[in-house]
Protein backbone atom coordinates (compact mmCIF):
# COMPACT_ATOMS: atom_id res chain seq x y z
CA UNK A 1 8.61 20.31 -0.70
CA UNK A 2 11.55 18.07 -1.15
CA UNK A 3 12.09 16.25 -4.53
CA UNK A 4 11.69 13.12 -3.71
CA UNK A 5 11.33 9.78 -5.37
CA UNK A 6 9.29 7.35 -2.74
CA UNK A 7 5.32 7.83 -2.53
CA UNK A 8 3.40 8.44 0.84
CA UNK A 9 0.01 6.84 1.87
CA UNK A 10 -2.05 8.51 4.13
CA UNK A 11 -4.75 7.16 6.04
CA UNK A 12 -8.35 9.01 6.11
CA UNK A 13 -9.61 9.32 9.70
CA UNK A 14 -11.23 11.65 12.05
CA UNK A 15 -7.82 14.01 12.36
CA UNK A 16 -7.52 14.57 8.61
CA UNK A 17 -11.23 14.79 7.54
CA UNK A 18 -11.49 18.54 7.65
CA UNK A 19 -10.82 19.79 3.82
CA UNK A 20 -8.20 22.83 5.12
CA UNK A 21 -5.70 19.76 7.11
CA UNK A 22 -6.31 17.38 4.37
CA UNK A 23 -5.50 20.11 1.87
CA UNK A 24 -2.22 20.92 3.84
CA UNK A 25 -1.39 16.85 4.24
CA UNK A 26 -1.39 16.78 0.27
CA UNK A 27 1.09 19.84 -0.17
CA UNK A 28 3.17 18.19 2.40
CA UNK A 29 3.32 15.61 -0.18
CA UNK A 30 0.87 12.89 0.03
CA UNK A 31 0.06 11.20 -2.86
CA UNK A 32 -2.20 8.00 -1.86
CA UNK A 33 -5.09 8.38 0.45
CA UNK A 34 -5.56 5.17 2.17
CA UNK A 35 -9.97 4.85 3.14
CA UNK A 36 -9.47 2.49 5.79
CA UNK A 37 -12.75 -0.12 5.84
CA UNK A 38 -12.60 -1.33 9.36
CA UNK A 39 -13.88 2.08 10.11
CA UNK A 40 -17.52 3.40 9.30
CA UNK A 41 -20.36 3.27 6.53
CA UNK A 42 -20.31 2.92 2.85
CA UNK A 43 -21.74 6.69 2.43
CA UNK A 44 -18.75 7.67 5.27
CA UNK A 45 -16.23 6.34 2.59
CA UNK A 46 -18.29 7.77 -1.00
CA UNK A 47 -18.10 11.11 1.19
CA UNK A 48 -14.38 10.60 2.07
CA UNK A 49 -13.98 9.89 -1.52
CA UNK A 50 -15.41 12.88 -2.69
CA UNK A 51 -13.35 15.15 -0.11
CA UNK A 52 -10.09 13.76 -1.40
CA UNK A 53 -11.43 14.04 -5.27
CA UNK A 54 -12.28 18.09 -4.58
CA UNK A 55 -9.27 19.04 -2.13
CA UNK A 56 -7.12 17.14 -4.89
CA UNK A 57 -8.14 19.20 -7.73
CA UNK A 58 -8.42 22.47 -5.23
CA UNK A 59 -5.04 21.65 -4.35
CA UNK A 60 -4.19 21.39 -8.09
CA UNK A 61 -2.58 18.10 -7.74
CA UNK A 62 -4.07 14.39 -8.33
CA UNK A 63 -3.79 11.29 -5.58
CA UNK A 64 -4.72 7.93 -5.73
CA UNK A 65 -7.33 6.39 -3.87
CA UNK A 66 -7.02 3.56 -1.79
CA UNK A 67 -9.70 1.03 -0.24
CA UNK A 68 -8.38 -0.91 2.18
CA UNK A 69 -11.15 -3.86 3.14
CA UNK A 70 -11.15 -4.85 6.29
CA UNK A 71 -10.93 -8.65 6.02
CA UNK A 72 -12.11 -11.40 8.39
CA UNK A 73 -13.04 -10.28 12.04
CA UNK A 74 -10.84 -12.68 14.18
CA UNK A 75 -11.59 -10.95 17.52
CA UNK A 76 -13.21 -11.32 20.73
CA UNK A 77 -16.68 -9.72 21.89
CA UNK A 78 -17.33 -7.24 24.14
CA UNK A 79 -17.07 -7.38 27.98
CA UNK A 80 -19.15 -6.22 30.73
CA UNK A 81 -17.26 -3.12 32.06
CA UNK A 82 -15.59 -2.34 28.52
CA UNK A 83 -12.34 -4.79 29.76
CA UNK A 84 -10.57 -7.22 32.02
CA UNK A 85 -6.98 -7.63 33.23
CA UNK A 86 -5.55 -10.87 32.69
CA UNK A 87 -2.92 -12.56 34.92
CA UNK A 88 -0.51 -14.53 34.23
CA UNK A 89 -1.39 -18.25 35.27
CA UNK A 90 -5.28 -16.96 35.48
CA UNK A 91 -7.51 -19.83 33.48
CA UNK A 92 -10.09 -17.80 30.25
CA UNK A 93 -12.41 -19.31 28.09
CA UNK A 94 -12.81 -17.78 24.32
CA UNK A 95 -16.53 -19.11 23.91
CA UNK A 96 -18.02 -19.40 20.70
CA UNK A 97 -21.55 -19.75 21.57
CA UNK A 98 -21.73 -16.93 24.58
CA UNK A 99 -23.69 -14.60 24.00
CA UNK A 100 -23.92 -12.30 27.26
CA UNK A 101 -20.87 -9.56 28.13
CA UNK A 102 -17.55 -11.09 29.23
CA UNK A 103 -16.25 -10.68 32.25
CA UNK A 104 -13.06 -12.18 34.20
CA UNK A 105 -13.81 -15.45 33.19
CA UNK A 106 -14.31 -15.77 29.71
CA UNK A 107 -15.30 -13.71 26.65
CA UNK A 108 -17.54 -14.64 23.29
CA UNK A 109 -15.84 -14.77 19.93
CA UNK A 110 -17.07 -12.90 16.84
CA UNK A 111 -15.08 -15.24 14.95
CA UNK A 112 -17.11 -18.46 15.02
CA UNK A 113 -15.01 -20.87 13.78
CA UNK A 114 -11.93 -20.60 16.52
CA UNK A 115 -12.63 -23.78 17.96
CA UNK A 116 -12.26 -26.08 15.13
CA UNK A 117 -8.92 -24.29 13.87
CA UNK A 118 -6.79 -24.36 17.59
CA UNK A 119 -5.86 -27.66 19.29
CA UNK A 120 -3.92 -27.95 22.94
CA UNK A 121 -0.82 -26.72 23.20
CA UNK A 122 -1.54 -23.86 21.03
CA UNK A 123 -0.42 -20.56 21.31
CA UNK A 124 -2.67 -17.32 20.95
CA UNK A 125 -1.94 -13.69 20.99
CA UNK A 126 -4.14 -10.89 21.58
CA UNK A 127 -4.07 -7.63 20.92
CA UNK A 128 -0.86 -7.76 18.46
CA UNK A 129 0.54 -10.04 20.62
CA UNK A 130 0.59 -7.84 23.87
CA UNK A 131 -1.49 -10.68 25.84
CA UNK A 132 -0.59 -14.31 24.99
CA UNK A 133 -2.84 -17.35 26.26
CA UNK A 134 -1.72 -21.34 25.99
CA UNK A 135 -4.52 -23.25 24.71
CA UNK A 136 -5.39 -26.03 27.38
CA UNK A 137 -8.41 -28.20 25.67
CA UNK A 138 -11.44 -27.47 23.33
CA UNK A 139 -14.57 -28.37 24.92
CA UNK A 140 -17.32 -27.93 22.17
CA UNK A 141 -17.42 -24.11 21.69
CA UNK A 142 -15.35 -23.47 24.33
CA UNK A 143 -11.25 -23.12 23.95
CA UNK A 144 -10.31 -23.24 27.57
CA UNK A 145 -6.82 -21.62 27.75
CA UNK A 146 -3.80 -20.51 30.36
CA UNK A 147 -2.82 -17.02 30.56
CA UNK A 148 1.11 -17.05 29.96
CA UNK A 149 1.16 -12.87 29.40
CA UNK A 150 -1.37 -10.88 31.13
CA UNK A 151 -2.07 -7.18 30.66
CA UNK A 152 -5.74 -5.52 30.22
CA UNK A 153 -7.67 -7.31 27.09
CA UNK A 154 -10.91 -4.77 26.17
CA UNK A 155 -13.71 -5.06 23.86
CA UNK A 156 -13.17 -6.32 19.96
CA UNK A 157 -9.82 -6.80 20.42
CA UNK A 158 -7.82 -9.36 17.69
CA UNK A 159 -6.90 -12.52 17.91
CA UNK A 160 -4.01 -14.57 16.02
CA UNK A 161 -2.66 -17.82 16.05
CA UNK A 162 1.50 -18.16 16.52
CA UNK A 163 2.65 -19.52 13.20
CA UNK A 164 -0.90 -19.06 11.41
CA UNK A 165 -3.37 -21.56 10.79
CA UNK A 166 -6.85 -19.95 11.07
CA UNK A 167 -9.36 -20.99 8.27
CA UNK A 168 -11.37 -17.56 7.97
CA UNK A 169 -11.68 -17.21 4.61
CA UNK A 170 -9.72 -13.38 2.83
CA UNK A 171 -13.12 -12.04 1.78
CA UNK A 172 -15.94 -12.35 3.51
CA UNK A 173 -19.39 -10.91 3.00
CA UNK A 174 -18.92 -7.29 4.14
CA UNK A 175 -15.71 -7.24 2.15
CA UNK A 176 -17.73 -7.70 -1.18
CA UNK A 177 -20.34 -4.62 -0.30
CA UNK A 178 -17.33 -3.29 -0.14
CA UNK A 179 -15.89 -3.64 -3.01
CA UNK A 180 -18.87 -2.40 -4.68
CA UNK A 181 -19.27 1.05 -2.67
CA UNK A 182 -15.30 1.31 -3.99
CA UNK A 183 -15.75 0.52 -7.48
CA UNK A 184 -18.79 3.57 -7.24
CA UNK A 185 -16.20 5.92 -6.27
CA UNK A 186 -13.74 4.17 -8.72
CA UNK A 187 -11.10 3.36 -6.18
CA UNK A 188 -7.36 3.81 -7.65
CA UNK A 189 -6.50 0.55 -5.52
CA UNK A 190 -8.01 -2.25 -3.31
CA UNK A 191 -6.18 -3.47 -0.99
CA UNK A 192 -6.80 -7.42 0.16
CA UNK A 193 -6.74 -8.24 3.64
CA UNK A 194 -5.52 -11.28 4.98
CA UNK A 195 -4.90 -13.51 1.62
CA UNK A 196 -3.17 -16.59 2.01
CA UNK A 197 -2.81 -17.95 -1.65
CA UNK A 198 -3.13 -16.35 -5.06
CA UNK A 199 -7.14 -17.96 -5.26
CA UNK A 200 -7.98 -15.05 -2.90
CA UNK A 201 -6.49 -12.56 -5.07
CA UNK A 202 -8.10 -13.75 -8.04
CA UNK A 203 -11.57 -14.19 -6.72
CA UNK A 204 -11.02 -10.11 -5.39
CA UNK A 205 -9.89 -8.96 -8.86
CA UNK A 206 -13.36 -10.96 -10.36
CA UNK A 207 -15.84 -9.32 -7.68
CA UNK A 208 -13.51 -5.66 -8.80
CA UNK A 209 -14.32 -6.35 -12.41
CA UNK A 210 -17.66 -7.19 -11.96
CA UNK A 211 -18.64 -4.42 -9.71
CA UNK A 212 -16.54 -2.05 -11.61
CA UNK A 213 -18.11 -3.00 -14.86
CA UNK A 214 -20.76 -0.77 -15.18
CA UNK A 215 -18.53 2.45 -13.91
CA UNK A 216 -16.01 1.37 -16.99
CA UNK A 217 -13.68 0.89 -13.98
CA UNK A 218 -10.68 -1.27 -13.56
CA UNK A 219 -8.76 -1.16 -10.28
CA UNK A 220 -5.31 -2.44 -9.19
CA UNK A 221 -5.37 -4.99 -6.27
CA UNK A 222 -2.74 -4.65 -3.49
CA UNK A 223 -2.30 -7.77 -1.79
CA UNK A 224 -1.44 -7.34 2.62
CA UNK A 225 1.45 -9.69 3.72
CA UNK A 226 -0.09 -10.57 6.88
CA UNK A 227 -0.59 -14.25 7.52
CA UNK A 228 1.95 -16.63 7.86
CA UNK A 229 0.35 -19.10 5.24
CA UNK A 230 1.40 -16.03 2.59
CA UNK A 231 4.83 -16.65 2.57
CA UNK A 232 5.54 -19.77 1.12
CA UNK A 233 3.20 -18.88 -1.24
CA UNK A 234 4.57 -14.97 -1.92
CA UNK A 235 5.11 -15.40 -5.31
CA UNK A 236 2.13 -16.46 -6.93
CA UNK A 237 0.34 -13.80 -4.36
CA UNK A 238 2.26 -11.65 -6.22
CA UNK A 239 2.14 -12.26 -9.45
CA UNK A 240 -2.18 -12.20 -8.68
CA UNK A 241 -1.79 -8.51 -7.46
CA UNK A 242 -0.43 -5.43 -9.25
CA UNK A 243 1.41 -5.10 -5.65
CA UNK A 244 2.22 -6.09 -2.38
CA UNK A 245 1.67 -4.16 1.22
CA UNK A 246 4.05 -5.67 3.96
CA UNK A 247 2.09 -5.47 6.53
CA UNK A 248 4.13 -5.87 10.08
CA UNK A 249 1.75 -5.62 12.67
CA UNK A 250 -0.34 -9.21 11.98
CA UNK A 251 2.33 -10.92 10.62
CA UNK A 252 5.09 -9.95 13.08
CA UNK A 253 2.37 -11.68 15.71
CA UNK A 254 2.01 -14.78 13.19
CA UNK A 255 5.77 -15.22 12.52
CA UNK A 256 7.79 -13.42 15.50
CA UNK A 257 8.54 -9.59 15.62
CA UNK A 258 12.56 -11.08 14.56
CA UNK A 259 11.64 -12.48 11.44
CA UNK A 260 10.08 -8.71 10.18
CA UNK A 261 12.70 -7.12 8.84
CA UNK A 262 14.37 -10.13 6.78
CA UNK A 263 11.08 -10.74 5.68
CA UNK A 264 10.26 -7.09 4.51
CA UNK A 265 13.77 -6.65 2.26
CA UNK A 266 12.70 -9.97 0.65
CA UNK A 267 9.13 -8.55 -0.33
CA UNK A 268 10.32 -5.49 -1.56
CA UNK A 269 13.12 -7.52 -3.45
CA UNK A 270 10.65 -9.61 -5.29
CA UNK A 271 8.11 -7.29 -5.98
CA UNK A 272 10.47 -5.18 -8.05
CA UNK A 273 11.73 -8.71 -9.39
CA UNK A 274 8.11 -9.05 -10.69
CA UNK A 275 7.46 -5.11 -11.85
CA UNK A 276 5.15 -5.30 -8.75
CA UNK A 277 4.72 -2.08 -6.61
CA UNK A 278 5.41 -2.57 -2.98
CA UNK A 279 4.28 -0.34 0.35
CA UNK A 280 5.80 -0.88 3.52
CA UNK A 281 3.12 0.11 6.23
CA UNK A 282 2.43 -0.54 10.16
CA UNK A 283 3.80 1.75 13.32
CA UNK A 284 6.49 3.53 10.33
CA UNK A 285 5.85 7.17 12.80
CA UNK A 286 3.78 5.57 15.72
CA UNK A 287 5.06 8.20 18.24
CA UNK A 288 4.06 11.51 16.32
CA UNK A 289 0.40 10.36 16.86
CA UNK A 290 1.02 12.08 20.42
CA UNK A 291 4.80 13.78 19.90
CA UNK A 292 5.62 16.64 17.25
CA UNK A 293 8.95 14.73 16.42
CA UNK A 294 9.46 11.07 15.47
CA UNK A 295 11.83 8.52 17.09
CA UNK A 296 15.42 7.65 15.73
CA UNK A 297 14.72 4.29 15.19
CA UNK A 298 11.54 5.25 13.49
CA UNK A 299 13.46 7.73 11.08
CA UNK A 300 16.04 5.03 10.43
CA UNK A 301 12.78 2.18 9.96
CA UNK A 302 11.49 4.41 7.17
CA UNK A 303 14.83 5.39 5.86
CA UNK A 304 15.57 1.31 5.57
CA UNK A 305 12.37 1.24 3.51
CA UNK A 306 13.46 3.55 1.18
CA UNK A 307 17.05 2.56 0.94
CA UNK A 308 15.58 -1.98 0.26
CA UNK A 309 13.87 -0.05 -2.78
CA UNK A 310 9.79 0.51 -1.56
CA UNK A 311 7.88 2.66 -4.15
CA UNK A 312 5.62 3.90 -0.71
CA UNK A 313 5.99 3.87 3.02
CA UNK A 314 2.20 4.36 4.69
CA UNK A 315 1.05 6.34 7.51
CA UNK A 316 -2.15 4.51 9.50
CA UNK A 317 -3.07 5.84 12.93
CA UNK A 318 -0.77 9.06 12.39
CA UNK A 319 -2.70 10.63 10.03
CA UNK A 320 -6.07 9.17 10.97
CA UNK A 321 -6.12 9.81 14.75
CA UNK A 322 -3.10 11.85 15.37
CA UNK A 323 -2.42 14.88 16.87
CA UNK A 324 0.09 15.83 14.32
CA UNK A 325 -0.93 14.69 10.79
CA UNK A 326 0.31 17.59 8.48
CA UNK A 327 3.84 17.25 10.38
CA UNK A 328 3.96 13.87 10.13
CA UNK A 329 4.05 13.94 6.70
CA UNK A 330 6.65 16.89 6.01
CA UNK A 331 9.16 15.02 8.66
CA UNK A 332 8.25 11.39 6.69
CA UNK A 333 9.21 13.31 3.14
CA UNK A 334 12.18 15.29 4.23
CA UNK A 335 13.60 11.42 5.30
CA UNK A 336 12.73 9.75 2.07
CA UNK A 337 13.97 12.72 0.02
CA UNK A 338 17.40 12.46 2.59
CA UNK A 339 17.85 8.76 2.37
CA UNK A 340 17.31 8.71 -1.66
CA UNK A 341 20.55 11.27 -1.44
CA UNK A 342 22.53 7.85 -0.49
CA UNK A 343 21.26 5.80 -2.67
CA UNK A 344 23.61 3.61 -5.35
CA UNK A 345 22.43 3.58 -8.48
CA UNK A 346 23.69 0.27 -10.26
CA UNK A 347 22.30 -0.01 -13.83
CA UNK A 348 24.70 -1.20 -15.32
CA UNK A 349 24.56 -4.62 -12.86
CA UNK A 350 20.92 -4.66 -13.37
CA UNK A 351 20.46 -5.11 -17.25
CA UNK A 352 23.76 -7.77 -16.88
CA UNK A 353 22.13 -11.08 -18.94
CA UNK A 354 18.85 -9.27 -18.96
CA UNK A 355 16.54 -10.45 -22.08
CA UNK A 356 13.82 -8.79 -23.16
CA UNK A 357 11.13 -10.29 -25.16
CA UNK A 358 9.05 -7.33 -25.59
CA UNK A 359 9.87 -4.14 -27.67
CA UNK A 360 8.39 -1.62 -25.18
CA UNK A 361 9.71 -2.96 -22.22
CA UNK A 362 13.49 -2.64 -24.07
CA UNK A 363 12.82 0.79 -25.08
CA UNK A 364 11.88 1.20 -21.56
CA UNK A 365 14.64 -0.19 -20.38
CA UNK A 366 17.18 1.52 -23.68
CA UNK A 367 15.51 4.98 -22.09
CA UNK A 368 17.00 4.31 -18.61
CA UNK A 369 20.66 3.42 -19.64
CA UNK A 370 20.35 6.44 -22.05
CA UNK A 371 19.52 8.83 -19.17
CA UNK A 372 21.72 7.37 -16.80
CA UNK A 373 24.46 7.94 -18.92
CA UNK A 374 24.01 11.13 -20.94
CA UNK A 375 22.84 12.83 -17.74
CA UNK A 376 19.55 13.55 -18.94
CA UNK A 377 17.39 16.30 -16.87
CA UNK A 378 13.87 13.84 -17.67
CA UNK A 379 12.73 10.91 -18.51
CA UNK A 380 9.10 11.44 -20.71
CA UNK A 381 7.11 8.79 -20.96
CA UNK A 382 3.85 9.14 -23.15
CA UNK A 383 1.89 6.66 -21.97
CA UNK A 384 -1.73 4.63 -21.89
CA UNK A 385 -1.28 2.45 -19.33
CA UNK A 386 1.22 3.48 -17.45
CA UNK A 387 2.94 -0.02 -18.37
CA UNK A 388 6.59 1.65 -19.09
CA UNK A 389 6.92 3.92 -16.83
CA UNK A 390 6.36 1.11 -14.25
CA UNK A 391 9.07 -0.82 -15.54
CA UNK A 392 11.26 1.84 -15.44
CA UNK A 393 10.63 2.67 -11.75
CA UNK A 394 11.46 -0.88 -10.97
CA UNK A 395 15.16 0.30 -11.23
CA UNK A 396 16.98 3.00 -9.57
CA UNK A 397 18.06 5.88 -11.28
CA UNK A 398 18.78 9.56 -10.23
CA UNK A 399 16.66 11.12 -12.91
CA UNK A 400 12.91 11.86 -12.71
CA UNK A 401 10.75 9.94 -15.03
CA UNK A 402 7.53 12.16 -16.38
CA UNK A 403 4.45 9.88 -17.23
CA UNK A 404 2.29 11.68 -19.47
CA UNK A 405 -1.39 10.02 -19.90
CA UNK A 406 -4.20 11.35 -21.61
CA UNK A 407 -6.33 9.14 -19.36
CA UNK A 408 -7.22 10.19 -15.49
CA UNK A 409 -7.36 6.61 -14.49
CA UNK A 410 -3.82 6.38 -15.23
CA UNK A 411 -2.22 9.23 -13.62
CA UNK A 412 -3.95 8.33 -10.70
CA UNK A 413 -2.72 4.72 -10.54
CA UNK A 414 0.46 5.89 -10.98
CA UNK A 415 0.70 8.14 -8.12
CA UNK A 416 2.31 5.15 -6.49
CA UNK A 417 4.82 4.17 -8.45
CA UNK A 418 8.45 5.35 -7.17
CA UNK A 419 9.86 8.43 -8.81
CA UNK A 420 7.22 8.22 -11.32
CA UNK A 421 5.77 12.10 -11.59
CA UNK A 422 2.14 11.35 -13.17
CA UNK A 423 0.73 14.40 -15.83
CA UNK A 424 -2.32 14.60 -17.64
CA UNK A 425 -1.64 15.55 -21.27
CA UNK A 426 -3.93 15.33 -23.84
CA UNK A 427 -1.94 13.61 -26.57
CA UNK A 428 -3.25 14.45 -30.36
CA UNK A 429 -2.79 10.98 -32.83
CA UNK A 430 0.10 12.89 -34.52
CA UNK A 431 3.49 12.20 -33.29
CA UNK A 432 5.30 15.45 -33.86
CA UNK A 433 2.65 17.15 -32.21
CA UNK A 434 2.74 15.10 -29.11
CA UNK A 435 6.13 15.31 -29.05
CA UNK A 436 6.14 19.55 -29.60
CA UNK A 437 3.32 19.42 -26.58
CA UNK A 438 5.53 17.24 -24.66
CA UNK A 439 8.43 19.73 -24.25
CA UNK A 440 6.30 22.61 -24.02
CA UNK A 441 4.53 21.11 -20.72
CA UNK A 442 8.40 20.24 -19.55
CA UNK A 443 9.20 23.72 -20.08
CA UNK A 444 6.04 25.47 -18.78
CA UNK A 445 6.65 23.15 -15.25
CA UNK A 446 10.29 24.14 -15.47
CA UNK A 447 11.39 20.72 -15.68
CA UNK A 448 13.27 21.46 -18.48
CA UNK A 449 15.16 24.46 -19.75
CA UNK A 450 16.36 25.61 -22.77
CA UNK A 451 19.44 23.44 -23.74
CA UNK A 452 18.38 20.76 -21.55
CA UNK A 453 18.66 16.95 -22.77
CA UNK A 454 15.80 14.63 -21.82
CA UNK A 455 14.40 11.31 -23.24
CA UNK A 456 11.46 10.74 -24.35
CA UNK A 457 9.33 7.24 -25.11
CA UNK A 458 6.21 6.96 -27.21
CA UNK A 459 4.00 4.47 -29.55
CA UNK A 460 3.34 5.04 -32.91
CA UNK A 461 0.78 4.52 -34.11
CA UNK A 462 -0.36 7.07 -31.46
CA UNK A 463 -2.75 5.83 -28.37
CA UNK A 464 -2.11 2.20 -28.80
CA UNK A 465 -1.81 0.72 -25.09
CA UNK A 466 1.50 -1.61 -25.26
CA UNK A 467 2.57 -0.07 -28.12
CA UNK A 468 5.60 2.37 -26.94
CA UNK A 469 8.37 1.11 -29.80
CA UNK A 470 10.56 4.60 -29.96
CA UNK A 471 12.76 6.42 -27.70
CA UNK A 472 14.23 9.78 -28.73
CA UNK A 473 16.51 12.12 -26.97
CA UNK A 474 16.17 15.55 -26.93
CA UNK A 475 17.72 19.08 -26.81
CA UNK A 476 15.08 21.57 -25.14
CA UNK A 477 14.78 24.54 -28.04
């Protein structure tokens, strides 16, 4: 497996649920399973849970888990014979209160509240944006609209608003069962659907610490980019979340496919900005669900990714439904490992008028510069929280940072961080000691060799979170 610096989620789904594939995906290099909630029970996702806990430690390696909630349901119902094809200039009716099958007239809502948030003159798209209808008046429950782009529309398909402006709120009630069935399997991450300001993120984080109380469980919130009303307000989203997903496929319907890709180098900009992780998800391999090979323009989307700085670049239907899920991952980690070949590493420009207020995050930051410019083999980071080596991933560097954690919790959270390797090391409260046990798992991994030089970062006293204040380099004996 290529050595390679940027993380891979992996979405759960009927093509990878069989222990010997999901075993193979890992090896291929997956390090975050993604448990996607739009998709069956609460005992279908403790039972996913549990498959990616065993094949993990079968496979002798640890992922992260995440739960990905599905959000408000802003779809239409079902219709008669399953769908309907739509021309252009045809009249529809979306009608809230309808409760029989739709047919080529009109179609019920499972979203309630459409009428009140859409006014004529309005546009809506369909099925990401593949069928778009002009709204024409709203009549009660009904929103009587033209079709401007036709094309087949079939049963629960979604529905957004050009330029945003629905009122469904980020977390509705299935979203908090939810969150409870994730906390029981202690969940890694959660991942937000739809949030529009940083309120949403902090009522998720209170329902996480609630229901993750009585498991002694604290999870890290990802917060999906999806909405247009999440822009303007992207930094205090951010600063809410322990990290962002950018999302493309809702919010390339909500603010124009052409605004994407500016949009995605600015998230990824800021979230390292903030010592934020950031995934870039949505269609990265969308033709290996049914071809063995990917697209050049899909190779050069997730080699973009990699090169604007993302710690993760996700795989949804390709893993989950695909025909090709182990291969989809080997071809997505031999192009992160080929684009991080390119990269420039500018360390020097990034700690120009720096200030740091707090003594670990310098000796993070003193460990980098170090490294970068004795050529270290390692970076070591004995950690608690995982709180330096996160701010040293924020910057690139050539050298491999080691976070060793005595705690599981940790090393699983930081499965996502970029070219941060995770270990579990039990670390005894004297510092010598550590440090001896330190090298000696280096050298048993053959990380390091005799002769080698790597820096290494630690708290004393010993097992303090926050508390890293030394940095010492090294000559492996």
């Amino acid at each position: 497996m290529a050595r390679r610096a940027t993380k891979i989620v992996a979405t759960l789904g009927p093509a990878s649920s069989d222990p010997d594939v999901l075993e193979r995906m890992l090896a291929a290099g997956v390090n975050v399973v993604r448990l996607n909630f739009s998709h069956g029970t609460a005992q279908d996702h403790i039972d996913r849970a549990t498959l990616v806990r065993e094949t993990a430690q079968r496979a002798g390696r640890e992922v992260a888990i995440m739960a990905d909630l599905q959000g408000p349901k802003i779809r239409v119902g079902k219709f008669a014979e399953g769908k309907v094809t739509l021309e252009p200039g045809m009249k529809f009716v979306l009608d809230a209160s309808r409760t029989e099958a739709g047919d080529i007239e009109g179609v019920g809502l499972d979203y309630k509240e459409l009428p009140r948030d859409v006014k004529p003159g309005d546009t809506l798209l369909l099925n990401d944006g593949l069928i778009v209808l002009t709204v024409d008046s709203v009549k009660g429950d009904e929103v009587r609209t033209s079709v401007k782009l036709g094309g087949v529309l079939s049963n629960n398909k979604g529905i957004n608003k050009m330029g945003g402006g629905l009122t469904a709120p980020a977390l509705t009630a299935k979203d908090m069962e939810d969150i409870r069935t994730a906390m029981a399997f202690q969940a890694d991450y959660v991942a937000v659907s739809f949030p529009k300001t940083a309120t949403d993120m902090e009522m998720a984080r209170q329902l996480c610490n609630v229901a993750g109380a009585e498991f002694r469980h604290k999870t890290n919130l990802i917060a999906k980019i999806e909405r247009a009303e999440a822009i303007p307000n992207l930094e205090a989203i951010l600063k809410a979340s322990d990290g962002i997903m950018v999302a493309r496929g809702d919010l390339a319907v909500e603010v124009g496919n052409a605004a994407v890709p500016a949009l995605q180098k600015r998230m990824i900009r800021m979230a390292r900005q903030h010592d934020k992780v950031v995934i870039t998800a949505t269609q990265m391999m969308e033709s290996m669900i049914t071809n063995p090979v990917p697209t050049r323009a899909e190779v050069s989307d997730v080699a973009n990714a990699v090169l604007d700085g993302t710690d993760a670049v996700m795989l949804s239907a390709e893993t989950a439904a695909g025909k090709y899920p182990v291969e989809v991952v080997q071809e997505m980690s031999n192009i992160c490992a080929e684009a991080e070949m390119a990269e420039e590493v500018k360390l020097d420009a990034d700690f120009s008028g720096m200030t740091f207020s707090r003594i670990d995050h310098s000796i993070a930051m003193g460990a980098l510069f170090t490294a970068y410019h004795l050529g270290c083999k390692a970076i070591v980071a004995l950690t608690d929280s995982g709180s330096t080596p996160l701010w040293m991933s924020r910057h690139r560097i050539h050298v491999p940072i080691y976070a060793l954690t005595p705690r599981l919790a940790t090393q699983r959270k930081m499965a996502l961080y970029r070219n941060v390797r995770p270990l579990l090391m039990d670390q005894s409260a004297d510092r010598d000691t550590a440090l001896a046990e330190a090298e000696a798992h280096l050298k048993r991994r053959g990380i390091v060799s005799s002769g080698d030089i790597y820096a290494i970062t630690c708290g004393e006293p010993m097992g303090a979170p926050g508390g890293t204040n030394m940095l010492k380099i090294c000559r492996a004996a």
